[in-house]
Protein backbone atom coordinates (compact mmCIF):
# COMPACT_ATOMS: atom_id res chain seq x y z
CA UNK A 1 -23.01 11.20 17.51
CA UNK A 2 -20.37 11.68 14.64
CA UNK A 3 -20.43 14.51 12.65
CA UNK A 4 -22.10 14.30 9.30
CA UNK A 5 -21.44 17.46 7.38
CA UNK A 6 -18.08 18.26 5.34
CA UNK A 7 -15.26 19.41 7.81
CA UNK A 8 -12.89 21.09 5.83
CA UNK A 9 -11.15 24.33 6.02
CA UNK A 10 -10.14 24.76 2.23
CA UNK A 11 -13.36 25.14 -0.37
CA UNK A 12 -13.97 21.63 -2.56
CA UNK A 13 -11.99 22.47 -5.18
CA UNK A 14 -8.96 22.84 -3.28
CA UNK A 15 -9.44 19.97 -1.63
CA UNK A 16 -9.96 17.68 -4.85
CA UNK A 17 -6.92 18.60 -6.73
CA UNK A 18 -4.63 18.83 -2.92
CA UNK A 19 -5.52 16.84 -0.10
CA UNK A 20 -7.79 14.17 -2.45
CA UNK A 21 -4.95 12.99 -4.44
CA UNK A 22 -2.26 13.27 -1.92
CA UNK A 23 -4.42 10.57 0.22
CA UNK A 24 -4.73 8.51 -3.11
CA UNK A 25 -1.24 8.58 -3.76
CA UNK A 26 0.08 7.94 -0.59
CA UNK A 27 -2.34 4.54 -0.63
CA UNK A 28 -0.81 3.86 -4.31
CA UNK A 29 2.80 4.53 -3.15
CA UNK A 30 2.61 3.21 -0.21
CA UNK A 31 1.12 -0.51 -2.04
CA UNK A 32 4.00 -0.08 -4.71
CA UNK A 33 6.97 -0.79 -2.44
CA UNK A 34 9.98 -3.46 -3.13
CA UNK A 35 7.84 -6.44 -2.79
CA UNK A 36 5.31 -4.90 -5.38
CA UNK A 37 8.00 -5.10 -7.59
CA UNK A 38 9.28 -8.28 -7.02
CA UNK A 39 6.24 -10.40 -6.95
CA UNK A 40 4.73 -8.69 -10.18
CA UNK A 41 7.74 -9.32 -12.07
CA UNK A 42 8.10 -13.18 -10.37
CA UNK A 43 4.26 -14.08 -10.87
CA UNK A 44 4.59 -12.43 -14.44
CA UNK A 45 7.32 -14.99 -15.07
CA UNK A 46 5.16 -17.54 -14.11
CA UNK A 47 1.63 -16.99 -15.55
CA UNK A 48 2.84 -15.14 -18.50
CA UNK A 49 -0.46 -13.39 -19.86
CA UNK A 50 -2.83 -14.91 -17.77
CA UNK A 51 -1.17 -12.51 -14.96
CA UNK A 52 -3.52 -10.23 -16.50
CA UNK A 53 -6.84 -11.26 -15.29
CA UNK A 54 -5.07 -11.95 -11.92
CA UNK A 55 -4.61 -7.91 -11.70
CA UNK A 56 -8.19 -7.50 -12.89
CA UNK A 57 -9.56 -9.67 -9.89
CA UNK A 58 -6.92 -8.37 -7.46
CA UNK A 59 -8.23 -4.77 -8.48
CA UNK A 60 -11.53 -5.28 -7.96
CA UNK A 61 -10.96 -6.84 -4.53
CA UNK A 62 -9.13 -3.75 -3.77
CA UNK A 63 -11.73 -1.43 -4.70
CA UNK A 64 -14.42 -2.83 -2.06
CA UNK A 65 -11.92 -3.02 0.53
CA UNK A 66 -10.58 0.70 -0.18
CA UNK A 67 -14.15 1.65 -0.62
CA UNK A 68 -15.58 0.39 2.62
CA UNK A 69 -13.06 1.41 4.73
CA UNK A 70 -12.23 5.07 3.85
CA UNK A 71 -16.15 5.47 3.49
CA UNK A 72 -16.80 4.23 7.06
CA UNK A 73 -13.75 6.56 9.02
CA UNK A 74 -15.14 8.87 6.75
CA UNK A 75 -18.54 9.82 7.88
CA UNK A 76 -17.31 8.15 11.72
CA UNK A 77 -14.72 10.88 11.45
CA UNK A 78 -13.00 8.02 13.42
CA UNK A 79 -9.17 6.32 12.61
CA UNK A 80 -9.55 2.46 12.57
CA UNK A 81 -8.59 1.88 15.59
CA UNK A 82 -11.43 4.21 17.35
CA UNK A 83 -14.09 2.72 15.22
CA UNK A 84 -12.45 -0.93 16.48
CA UNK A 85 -12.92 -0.01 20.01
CA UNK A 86 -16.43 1.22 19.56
CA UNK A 87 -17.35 -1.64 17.63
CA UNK A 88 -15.69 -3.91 20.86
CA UNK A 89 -13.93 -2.27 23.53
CA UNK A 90 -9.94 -3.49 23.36
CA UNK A 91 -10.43 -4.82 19.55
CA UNK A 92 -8.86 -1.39 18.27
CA UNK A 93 -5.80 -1.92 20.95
CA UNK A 94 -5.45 -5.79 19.11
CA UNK A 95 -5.49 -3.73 15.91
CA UNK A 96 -3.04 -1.13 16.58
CA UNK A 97 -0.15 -3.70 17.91
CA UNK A 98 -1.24 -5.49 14.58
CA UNK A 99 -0.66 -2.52 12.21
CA UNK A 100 2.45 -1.00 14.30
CA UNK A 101 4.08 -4.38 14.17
CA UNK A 102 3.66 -5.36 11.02
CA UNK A 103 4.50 -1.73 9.79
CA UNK A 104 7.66 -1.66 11.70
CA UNK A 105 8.64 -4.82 10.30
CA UNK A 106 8.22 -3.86 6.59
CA UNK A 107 9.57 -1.10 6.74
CA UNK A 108 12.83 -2.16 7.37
CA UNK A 109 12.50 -4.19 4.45
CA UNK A 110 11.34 -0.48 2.73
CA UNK A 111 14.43 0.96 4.18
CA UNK A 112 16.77 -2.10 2.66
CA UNK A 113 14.92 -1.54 -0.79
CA UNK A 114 14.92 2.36 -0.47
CA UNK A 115 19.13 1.64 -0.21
CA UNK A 116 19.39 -1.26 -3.37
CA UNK A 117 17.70 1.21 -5.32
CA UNK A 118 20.43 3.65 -4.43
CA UNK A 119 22.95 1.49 -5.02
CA UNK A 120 21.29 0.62 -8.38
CA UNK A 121 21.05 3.84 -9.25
CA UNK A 122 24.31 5.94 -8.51
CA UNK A 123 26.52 2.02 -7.24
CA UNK A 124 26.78 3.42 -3.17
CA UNK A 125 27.02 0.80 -0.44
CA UNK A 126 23.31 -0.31 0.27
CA UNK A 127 23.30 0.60 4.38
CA UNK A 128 24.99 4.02 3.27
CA UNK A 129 22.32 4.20 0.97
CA UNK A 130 19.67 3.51 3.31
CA UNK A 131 20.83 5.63 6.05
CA UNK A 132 20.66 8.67 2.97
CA UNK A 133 17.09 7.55 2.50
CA UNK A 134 16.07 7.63 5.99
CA UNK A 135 17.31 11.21 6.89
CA UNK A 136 15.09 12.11 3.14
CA UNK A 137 12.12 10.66 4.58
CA UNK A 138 12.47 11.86 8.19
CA UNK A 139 13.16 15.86 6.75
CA UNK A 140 9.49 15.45 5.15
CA UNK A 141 8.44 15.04 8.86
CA UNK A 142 10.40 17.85 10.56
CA UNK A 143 9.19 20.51 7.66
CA UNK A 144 6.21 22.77 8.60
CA UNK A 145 2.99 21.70 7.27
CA UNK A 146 4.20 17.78 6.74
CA UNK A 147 1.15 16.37 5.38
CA UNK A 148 1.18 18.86 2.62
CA UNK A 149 4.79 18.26 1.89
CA UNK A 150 3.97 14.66 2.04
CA UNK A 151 1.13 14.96 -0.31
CA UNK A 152 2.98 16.38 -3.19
CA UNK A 153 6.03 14.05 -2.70
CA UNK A 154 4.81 10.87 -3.22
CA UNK A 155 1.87 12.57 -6.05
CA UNK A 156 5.11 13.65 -7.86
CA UNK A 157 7.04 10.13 -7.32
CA UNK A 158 3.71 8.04 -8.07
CA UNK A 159 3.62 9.50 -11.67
CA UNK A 160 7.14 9.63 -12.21
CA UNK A 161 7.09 6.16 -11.07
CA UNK A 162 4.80 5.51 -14.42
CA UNK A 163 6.41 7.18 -16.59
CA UNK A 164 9.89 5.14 -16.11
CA UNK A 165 7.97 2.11 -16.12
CA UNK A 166 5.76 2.29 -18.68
CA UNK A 167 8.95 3.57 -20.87
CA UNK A 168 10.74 0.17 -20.40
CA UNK A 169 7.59 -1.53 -21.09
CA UNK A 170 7.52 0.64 -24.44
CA UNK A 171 10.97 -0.88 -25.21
CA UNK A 172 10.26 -4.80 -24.26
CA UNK A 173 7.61 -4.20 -27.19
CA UNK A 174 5.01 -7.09 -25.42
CA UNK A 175 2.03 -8.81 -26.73
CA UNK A 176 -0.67 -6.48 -25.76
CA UNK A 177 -3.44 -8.64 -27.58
CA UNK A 178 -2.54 -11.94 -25.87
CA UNK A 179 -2.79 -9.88 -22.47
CA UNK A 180 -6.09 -8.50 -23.28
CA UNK A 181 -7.83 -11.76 -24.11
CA UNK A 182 -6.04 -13.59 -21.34
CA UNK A 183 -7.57 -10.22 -18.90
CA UNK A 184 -11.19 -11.94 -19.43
CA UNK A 185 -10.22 -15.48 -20.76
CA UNK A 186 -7.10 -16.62 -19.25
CA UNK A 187 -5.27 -19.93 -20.02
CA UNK A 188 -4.63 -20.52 -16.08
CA UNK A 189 -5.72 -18.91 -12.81
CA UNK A 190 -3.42 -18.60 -9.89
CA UNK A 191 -5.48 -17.74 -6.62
CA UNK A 192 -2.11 -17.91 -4.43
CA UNK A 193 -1.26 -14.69 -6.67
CA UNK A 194 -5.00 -13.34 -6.39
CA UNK A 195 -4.26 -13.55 -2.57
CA UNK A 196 -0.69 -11.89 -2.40
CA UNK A 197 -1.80 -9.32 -4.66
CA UNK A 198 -4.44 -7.91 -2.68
CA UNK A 199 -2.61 -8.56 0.68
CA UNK A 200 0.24 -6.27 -0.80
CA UNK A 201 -1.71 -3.69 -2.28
CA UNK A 202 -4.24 -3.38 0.75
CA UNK A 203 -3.11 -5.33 3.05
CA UNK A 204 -2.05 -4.53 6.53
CA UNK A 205 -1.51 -0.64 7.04
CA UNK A 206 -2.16 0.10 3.73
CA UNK A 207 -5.51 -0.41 4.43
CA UNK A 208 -5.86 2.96 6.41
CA UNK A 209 -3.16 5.07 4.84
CA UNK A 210 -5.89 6.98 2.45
CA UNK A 211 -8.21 7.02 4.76
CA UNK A 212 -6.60 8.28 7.71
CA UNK A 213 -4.58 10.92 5.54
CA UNK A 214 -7.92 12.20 4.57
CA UNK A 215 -9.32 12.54 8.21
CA UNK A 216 -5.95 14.47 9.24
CA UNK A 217 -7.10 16.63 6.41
CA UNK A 218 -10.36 17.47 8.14
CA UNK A 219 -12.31 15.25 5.25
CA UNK A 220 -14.93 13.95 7.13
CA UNK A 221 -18.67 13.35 7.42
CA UNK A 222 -21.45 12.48 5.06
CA UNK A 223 -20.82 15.19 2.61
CA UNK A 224 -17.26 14.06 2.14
CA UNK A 225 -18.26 10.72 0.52
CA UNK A 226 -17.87 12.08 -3.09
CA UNK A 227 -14.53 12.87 -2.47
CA UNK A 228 -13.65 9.75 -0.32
CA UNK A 229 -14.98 7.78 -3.22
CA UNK A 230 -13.05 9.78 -5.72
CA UNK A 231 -10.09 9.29 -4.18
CA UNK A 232 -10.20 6.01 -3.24
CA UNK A 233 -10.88 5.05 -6.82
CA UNK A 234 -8.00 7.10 -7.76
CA UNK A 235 -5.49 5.23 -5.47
CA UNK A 236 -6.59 2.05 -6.88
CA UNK A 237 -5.95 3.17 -10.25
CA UNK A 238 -2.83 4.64 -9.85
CA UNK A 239 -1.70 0.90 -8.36
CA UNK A 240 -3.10 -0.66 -10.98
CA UNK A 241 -1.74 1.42 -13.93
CA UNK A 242 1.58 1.11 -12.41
CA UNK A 243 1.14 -2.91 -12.25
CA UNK A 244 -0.06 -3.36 -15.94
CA UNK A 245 3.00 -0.77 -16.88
CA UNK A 246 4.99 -3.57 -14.94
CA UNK A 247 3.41 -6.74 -15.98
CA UNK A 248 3.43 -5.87 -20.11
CA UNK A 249 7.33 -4.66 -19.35
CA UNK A 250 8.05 -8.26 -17.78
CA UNK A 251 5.57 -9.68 -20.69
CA UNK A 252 7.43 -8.12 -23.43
CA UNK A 253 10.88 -9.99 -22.21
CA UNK A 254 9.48 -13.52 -20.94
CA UNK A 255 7.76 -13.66 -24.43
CA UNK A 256 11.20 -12.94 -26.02
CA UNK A 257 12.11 -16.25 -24.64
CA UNK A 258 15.05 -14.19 -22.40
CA UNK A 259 15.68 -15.01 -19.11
CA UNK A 260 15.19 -13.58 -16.21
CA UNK A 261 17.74 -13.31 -13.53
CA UNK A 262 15.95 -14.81 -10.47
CA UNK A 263 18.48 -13.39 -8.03
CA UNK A 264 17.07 -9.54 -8.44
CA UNK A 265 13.74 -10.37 -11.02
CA UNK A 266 12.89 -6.98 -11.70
CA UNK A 267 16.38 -5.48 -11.42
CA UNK A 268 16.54 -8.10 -14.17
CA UNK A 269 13.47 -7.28 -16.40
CA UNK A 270 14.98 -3.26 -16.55
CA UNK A 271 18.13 -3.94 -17.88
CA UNK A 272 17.17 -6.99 -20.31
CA UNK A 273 14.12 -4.00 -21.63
CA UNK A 274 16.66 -1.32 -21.71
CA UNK A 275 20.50 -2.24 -21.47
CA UNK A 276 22.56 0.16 -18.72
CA UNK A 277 19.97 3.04 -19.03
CA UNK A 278 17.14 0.22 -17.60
CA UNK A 279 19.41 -0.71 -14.77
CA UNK A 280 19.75 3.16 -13.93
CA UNK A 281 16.12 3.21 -14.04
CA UNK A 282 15.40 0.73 -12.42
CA UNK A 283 17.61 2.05 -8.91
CA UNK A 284 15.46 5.15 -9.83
CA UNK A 285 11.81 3.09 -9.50
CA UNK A 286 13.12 1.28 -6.56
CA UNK A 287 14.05 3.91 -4.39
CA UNK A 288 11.02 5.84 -5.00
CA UNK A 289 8.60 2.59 -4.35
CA UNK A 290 10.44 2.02 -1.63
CA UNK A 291 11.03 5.36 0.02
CA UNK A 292 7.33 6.19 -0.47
CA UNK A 293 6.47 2.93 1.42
CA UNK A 294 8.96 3.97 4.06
CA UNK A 295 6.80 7.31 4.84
CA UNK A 296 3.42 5.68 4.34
CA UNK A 297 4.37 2.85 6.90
CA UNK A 298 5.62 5.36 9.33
CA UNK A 299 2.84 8.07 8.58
CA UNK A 300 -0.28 5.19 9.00
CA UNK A 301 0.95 3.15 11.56
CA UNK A 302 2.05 5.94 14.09
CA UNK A 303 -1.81 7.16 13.36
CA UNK A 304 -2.77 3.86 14.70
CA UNK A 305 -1.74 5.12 18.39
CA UNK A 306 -1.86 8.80 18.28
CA UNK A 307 -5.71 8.63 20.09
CA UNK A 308 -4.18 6.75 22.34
CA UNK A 309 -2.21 9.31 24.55
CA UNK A 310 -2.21 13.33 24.15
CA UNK A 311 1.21 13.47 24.24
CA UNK A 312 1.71 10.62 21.13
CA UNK A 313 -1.25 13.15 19.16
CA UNK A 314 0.85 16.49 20.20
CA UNK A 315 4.22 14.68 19.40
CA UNK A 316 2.74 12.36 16.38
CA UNK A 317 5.75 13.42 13.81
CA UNK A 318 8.72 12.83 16.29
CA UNK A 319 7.34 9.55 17.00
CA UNK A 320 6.88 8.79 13.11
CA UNK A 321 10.35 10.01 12.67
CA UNK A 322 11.30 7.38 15.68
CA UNK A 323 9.59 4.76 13.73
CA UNK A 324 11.68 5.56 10.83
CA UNK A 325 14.76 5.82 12.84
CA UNK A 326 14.39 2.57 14.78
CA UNK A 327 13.46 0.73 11.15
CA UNK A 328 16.73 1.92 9.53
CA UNK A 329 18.72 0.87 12.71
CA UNK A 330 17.47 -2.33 12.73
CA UNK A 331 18.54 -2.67 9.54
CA UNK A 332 21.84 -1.09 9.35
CA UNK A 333 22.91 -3.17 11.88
CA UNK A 334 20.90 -6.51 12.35
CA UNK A 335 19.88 -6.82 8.84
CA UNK A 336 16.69 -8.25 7.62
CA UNK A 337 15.49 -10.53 10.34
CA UNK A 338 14.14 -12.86 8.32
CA UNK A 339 11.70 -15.11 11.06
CA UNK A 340 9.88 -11.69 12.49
CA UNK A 341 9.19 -10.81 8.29
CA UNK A 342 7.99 -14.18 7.96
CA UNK A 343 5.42 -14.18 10.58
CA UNK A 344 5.01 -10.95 10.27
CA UNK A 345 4.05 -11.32 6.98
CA UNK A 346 1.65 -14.38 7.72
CA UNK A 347 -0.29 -11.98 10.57
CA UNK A 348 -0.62 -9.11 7.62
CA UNK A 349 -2.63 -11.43 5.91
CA UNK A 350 -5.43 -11.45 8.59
CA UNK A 351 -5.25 -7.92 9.71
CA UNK A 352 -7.25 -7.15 6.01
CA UNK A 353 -10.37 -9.10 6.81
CA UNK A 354 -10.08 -8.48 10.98
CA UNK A 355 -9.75 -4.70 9.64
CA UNK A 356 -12.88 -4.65 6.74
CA UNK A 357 -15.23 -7.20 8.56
CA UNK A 358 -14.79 -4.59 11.96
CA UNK A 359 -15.43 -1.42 10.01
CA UNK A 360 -18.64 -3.43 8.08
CA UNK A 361 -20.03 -4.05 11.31
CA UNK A 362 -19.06 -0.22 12.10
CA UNK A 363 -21.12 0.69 9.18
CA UNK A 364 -24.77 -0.59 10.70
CA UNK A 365 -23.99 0.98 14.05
CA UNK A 366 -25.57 4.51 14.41
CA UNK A 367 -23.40 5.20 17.59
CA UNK A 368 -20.52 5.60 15.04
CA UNK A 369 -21.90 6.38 12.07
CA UNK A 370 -24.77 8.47 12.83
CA UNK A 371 -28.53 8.11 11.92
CA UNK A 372 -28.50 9.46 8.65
CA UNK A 373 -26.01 7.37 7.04
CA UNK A 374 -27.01 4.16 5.25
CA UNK A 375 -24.01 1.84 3.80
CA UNK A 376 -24.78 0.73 0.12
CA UNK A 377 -25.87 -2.60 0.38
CA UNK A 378 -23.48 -3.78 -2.88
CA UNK A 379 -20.34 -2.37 -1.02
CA UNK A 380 -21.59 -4.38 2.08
CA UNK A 381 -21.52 -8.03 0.03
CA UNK A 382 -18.78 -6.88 -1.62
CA UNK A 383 -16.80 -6.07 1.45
CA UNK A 384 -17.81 -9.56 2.82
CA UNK A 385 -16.65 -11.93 -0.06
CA UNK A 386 -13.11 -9.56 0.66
CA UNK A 387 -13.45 -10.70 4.45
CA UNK A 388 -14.27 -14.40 4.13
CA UNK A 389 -11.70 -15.10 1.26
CA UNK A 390 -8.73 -13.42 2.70
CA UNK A 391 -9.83 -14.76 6.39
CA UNK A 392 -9.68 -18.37 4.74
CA UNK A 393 -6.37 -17.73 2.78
CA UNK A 394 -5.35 -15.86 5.29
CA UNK A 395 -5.30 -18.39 8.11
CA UNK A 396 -3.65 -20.92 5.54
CA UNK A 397 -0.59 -18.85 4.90
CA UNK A 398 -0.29 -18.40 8.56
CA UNK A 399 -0.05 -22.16 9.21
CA UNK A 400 1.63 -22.96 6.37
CA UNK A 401 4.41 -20.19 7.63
CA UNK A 402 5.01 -20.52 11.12
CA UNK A 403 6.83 -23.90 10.38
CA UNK A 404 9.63 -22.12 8.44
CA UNK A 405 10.75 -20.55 11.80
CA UNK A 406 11.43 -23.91 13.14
């Protein structure tokens, strides 16, 4: 039987303004990585203002995914891949090598971004660059008390991240009108960006980063649900204020009629919004999307197999700084294998509904979630249009993929 009452050492308060939005952040950082930036500023390009109500749709996807799944390890006071295996025995195994692949495989793509931004930012070779990232990231881990560490890092990067980009957005001067009417009314729809929107901001590990980050914390039972709730709304809005700030910077050049440089889009969008200072920023905003992804891949995916031995859960942050290691070498000196991110990348676009549609089954089953707990019905039907749309897209992207590796 799980435990249902609030398992916390520090009193609520603490916990709201600490451990609450450190778990929201590291969700909203951990979503914002180089690929965030790139496809925001690319679709952007494309849809002009109707990108808008693309990020309304996308956000409210993300919501009853985010919702549902930090609720359910919640009051379990199980990580995914425990509820998994209690929902069918080897499913959370299937999971794990899901999550720890596809994390290790984005994050050396984290790692190569975490080192452009560098060189961006201060002009140093991009592998030295990385490397200098890597050993930042991996001293979080060797610290005392990581998690808190970790917590205030990427709080402090998320709204420094917002602040940069919302000044360049200031500067590009868009249409703020046209975006708002296009937010409920929008001249064309794009559900290929619908898709990759969600499957980037919750896709894959992201899924669990909150969630398990608030279970480490000792957040868990059915007294914690105010603060899950609270702080999975918070990570959602932090992503989205940080992809309007984005979208009305790329608006405010594309409807200037310049031109975007399709080689480095949002390298591009900085420095056409705000000349050499931009371009400084912009290194600045890259390295912390991407060196925030780089600990929330390591951080959530090594949680994926810590219940799995006693010595992985004794030695969890060597391992994570391992994961980090092996992710930097692989690019340092192989580069960005391009075939293992593309089917990668086709797989993290089914582990969102295998992930939801397991813990919404998890949420009915009293063995996991005790007797007392019920699961709002709206967050259940909610949950499921998530699970059967991104199943459906899901398994198109995968076929339409694995014939680029051929």
């Amino acid at each position: 039987m799980s435990n249902n009452k609030l398992n916390v050492n520090q009193n609520p308060a603490t916990v709201t303004r600490g451990v609450l939005l450190g778990a929201a952040f590291l969700m909203a950082t951990s979503s914002v990585g180089p690929g965030f930036l790139t496809q925001t500023t690319v679709f952007t390009e494309q849809l002009a203002a109707s990108f808008a109500f693309v990020i309304l749709i996308s956000l409210l996807l993300d919501v009853f995914a985010q919702m549902n799944v930090w609720r359910v390890i919640a009051v379990s006071g199980l990580r995914g891949q425990e509820i998994a295996n209690k929902v069918m025995p080897g499913l959370g195994v299937v999971l794990a090598v899901l999550i720890v692949a596809g994390g290790l495989a984005f994050n050396i793509g984290n790692v190569a971004g975490a080192g452009l931004g560098l060189n961006a930012m201060i002009g140093i070779d991009p592998v030295f660059g990385a490397v200098i990232s890597a050993l930042f990231a991996i001293i979080i881990f060797v610290v005392k008390e990581a998690g808190k560490v970790m917590d205030r890092i990427v709080a402090v990067a998320g709204l420094l991240m917002i602040v940069m980009i919302a000044f360049v957005a200031f500067k590009t001067s868009p249409p703020i009108g046209e975006a708002l009417v296009n937010t409920v009314a929008p001249s064309q729809i794009s559900f290929f960006a619908i898709v990759t929107l969600v499957g980037g901001t919750v896709g894959g590990y992201i899924t669990f980063a909150g969630g398990h980050r608030l279970l480490d914390a000792g957040v868990k039972g059915i007294d914690s649900i105010p603060y899950v709730t609270k702080s999975s709304v918070i990570g959602i809005a932090v992503t989205g204020i940080i992809r309007v700030a984005l979208f009305l910077a790329v608006l405010g050049v594309v409807s200037k009629g310049l031109a975007i440089d399709p080689a480095n889009p949002p390298a591009s969008v900085f420095q056409l919004g705000a000349g050499e200072l931009g371009l400084r920023m912009f290194g600045v905003v890259m390295w912390i999307a991407a060196i925030t992804s780089v600990v929330g891949a390591a951080y959530t995916s090594v949680s994926f197999i810590r219940s799995f031995s006693p010595v992985i859960e004794k030695y969890h942050n060597w391992i994570i700084i391992l994961f980090i290691v092996v992710s930097t070498a692989t690019f340092a000196f192989v580069g960005r294998p391009v075939n293992i991110l593309i089917i990668v990348g086709a797989l993290n676009a089914l582990i969102l509904p295998l992930a939801l549609g397991t813990l919404l089954i998890a949420a009915y089953k009293k063995n996991i979630v005790g007797s007392e707990y019920k699961h709002p019905l709206w967050l259940t039907i909610g949950g499921v249009i998530v699970v059967i749309v991104m199943a459906i897209l899901g398994v198109k992207t995968l076929i339409e993929q694995i014939p680029l590796l051929f």
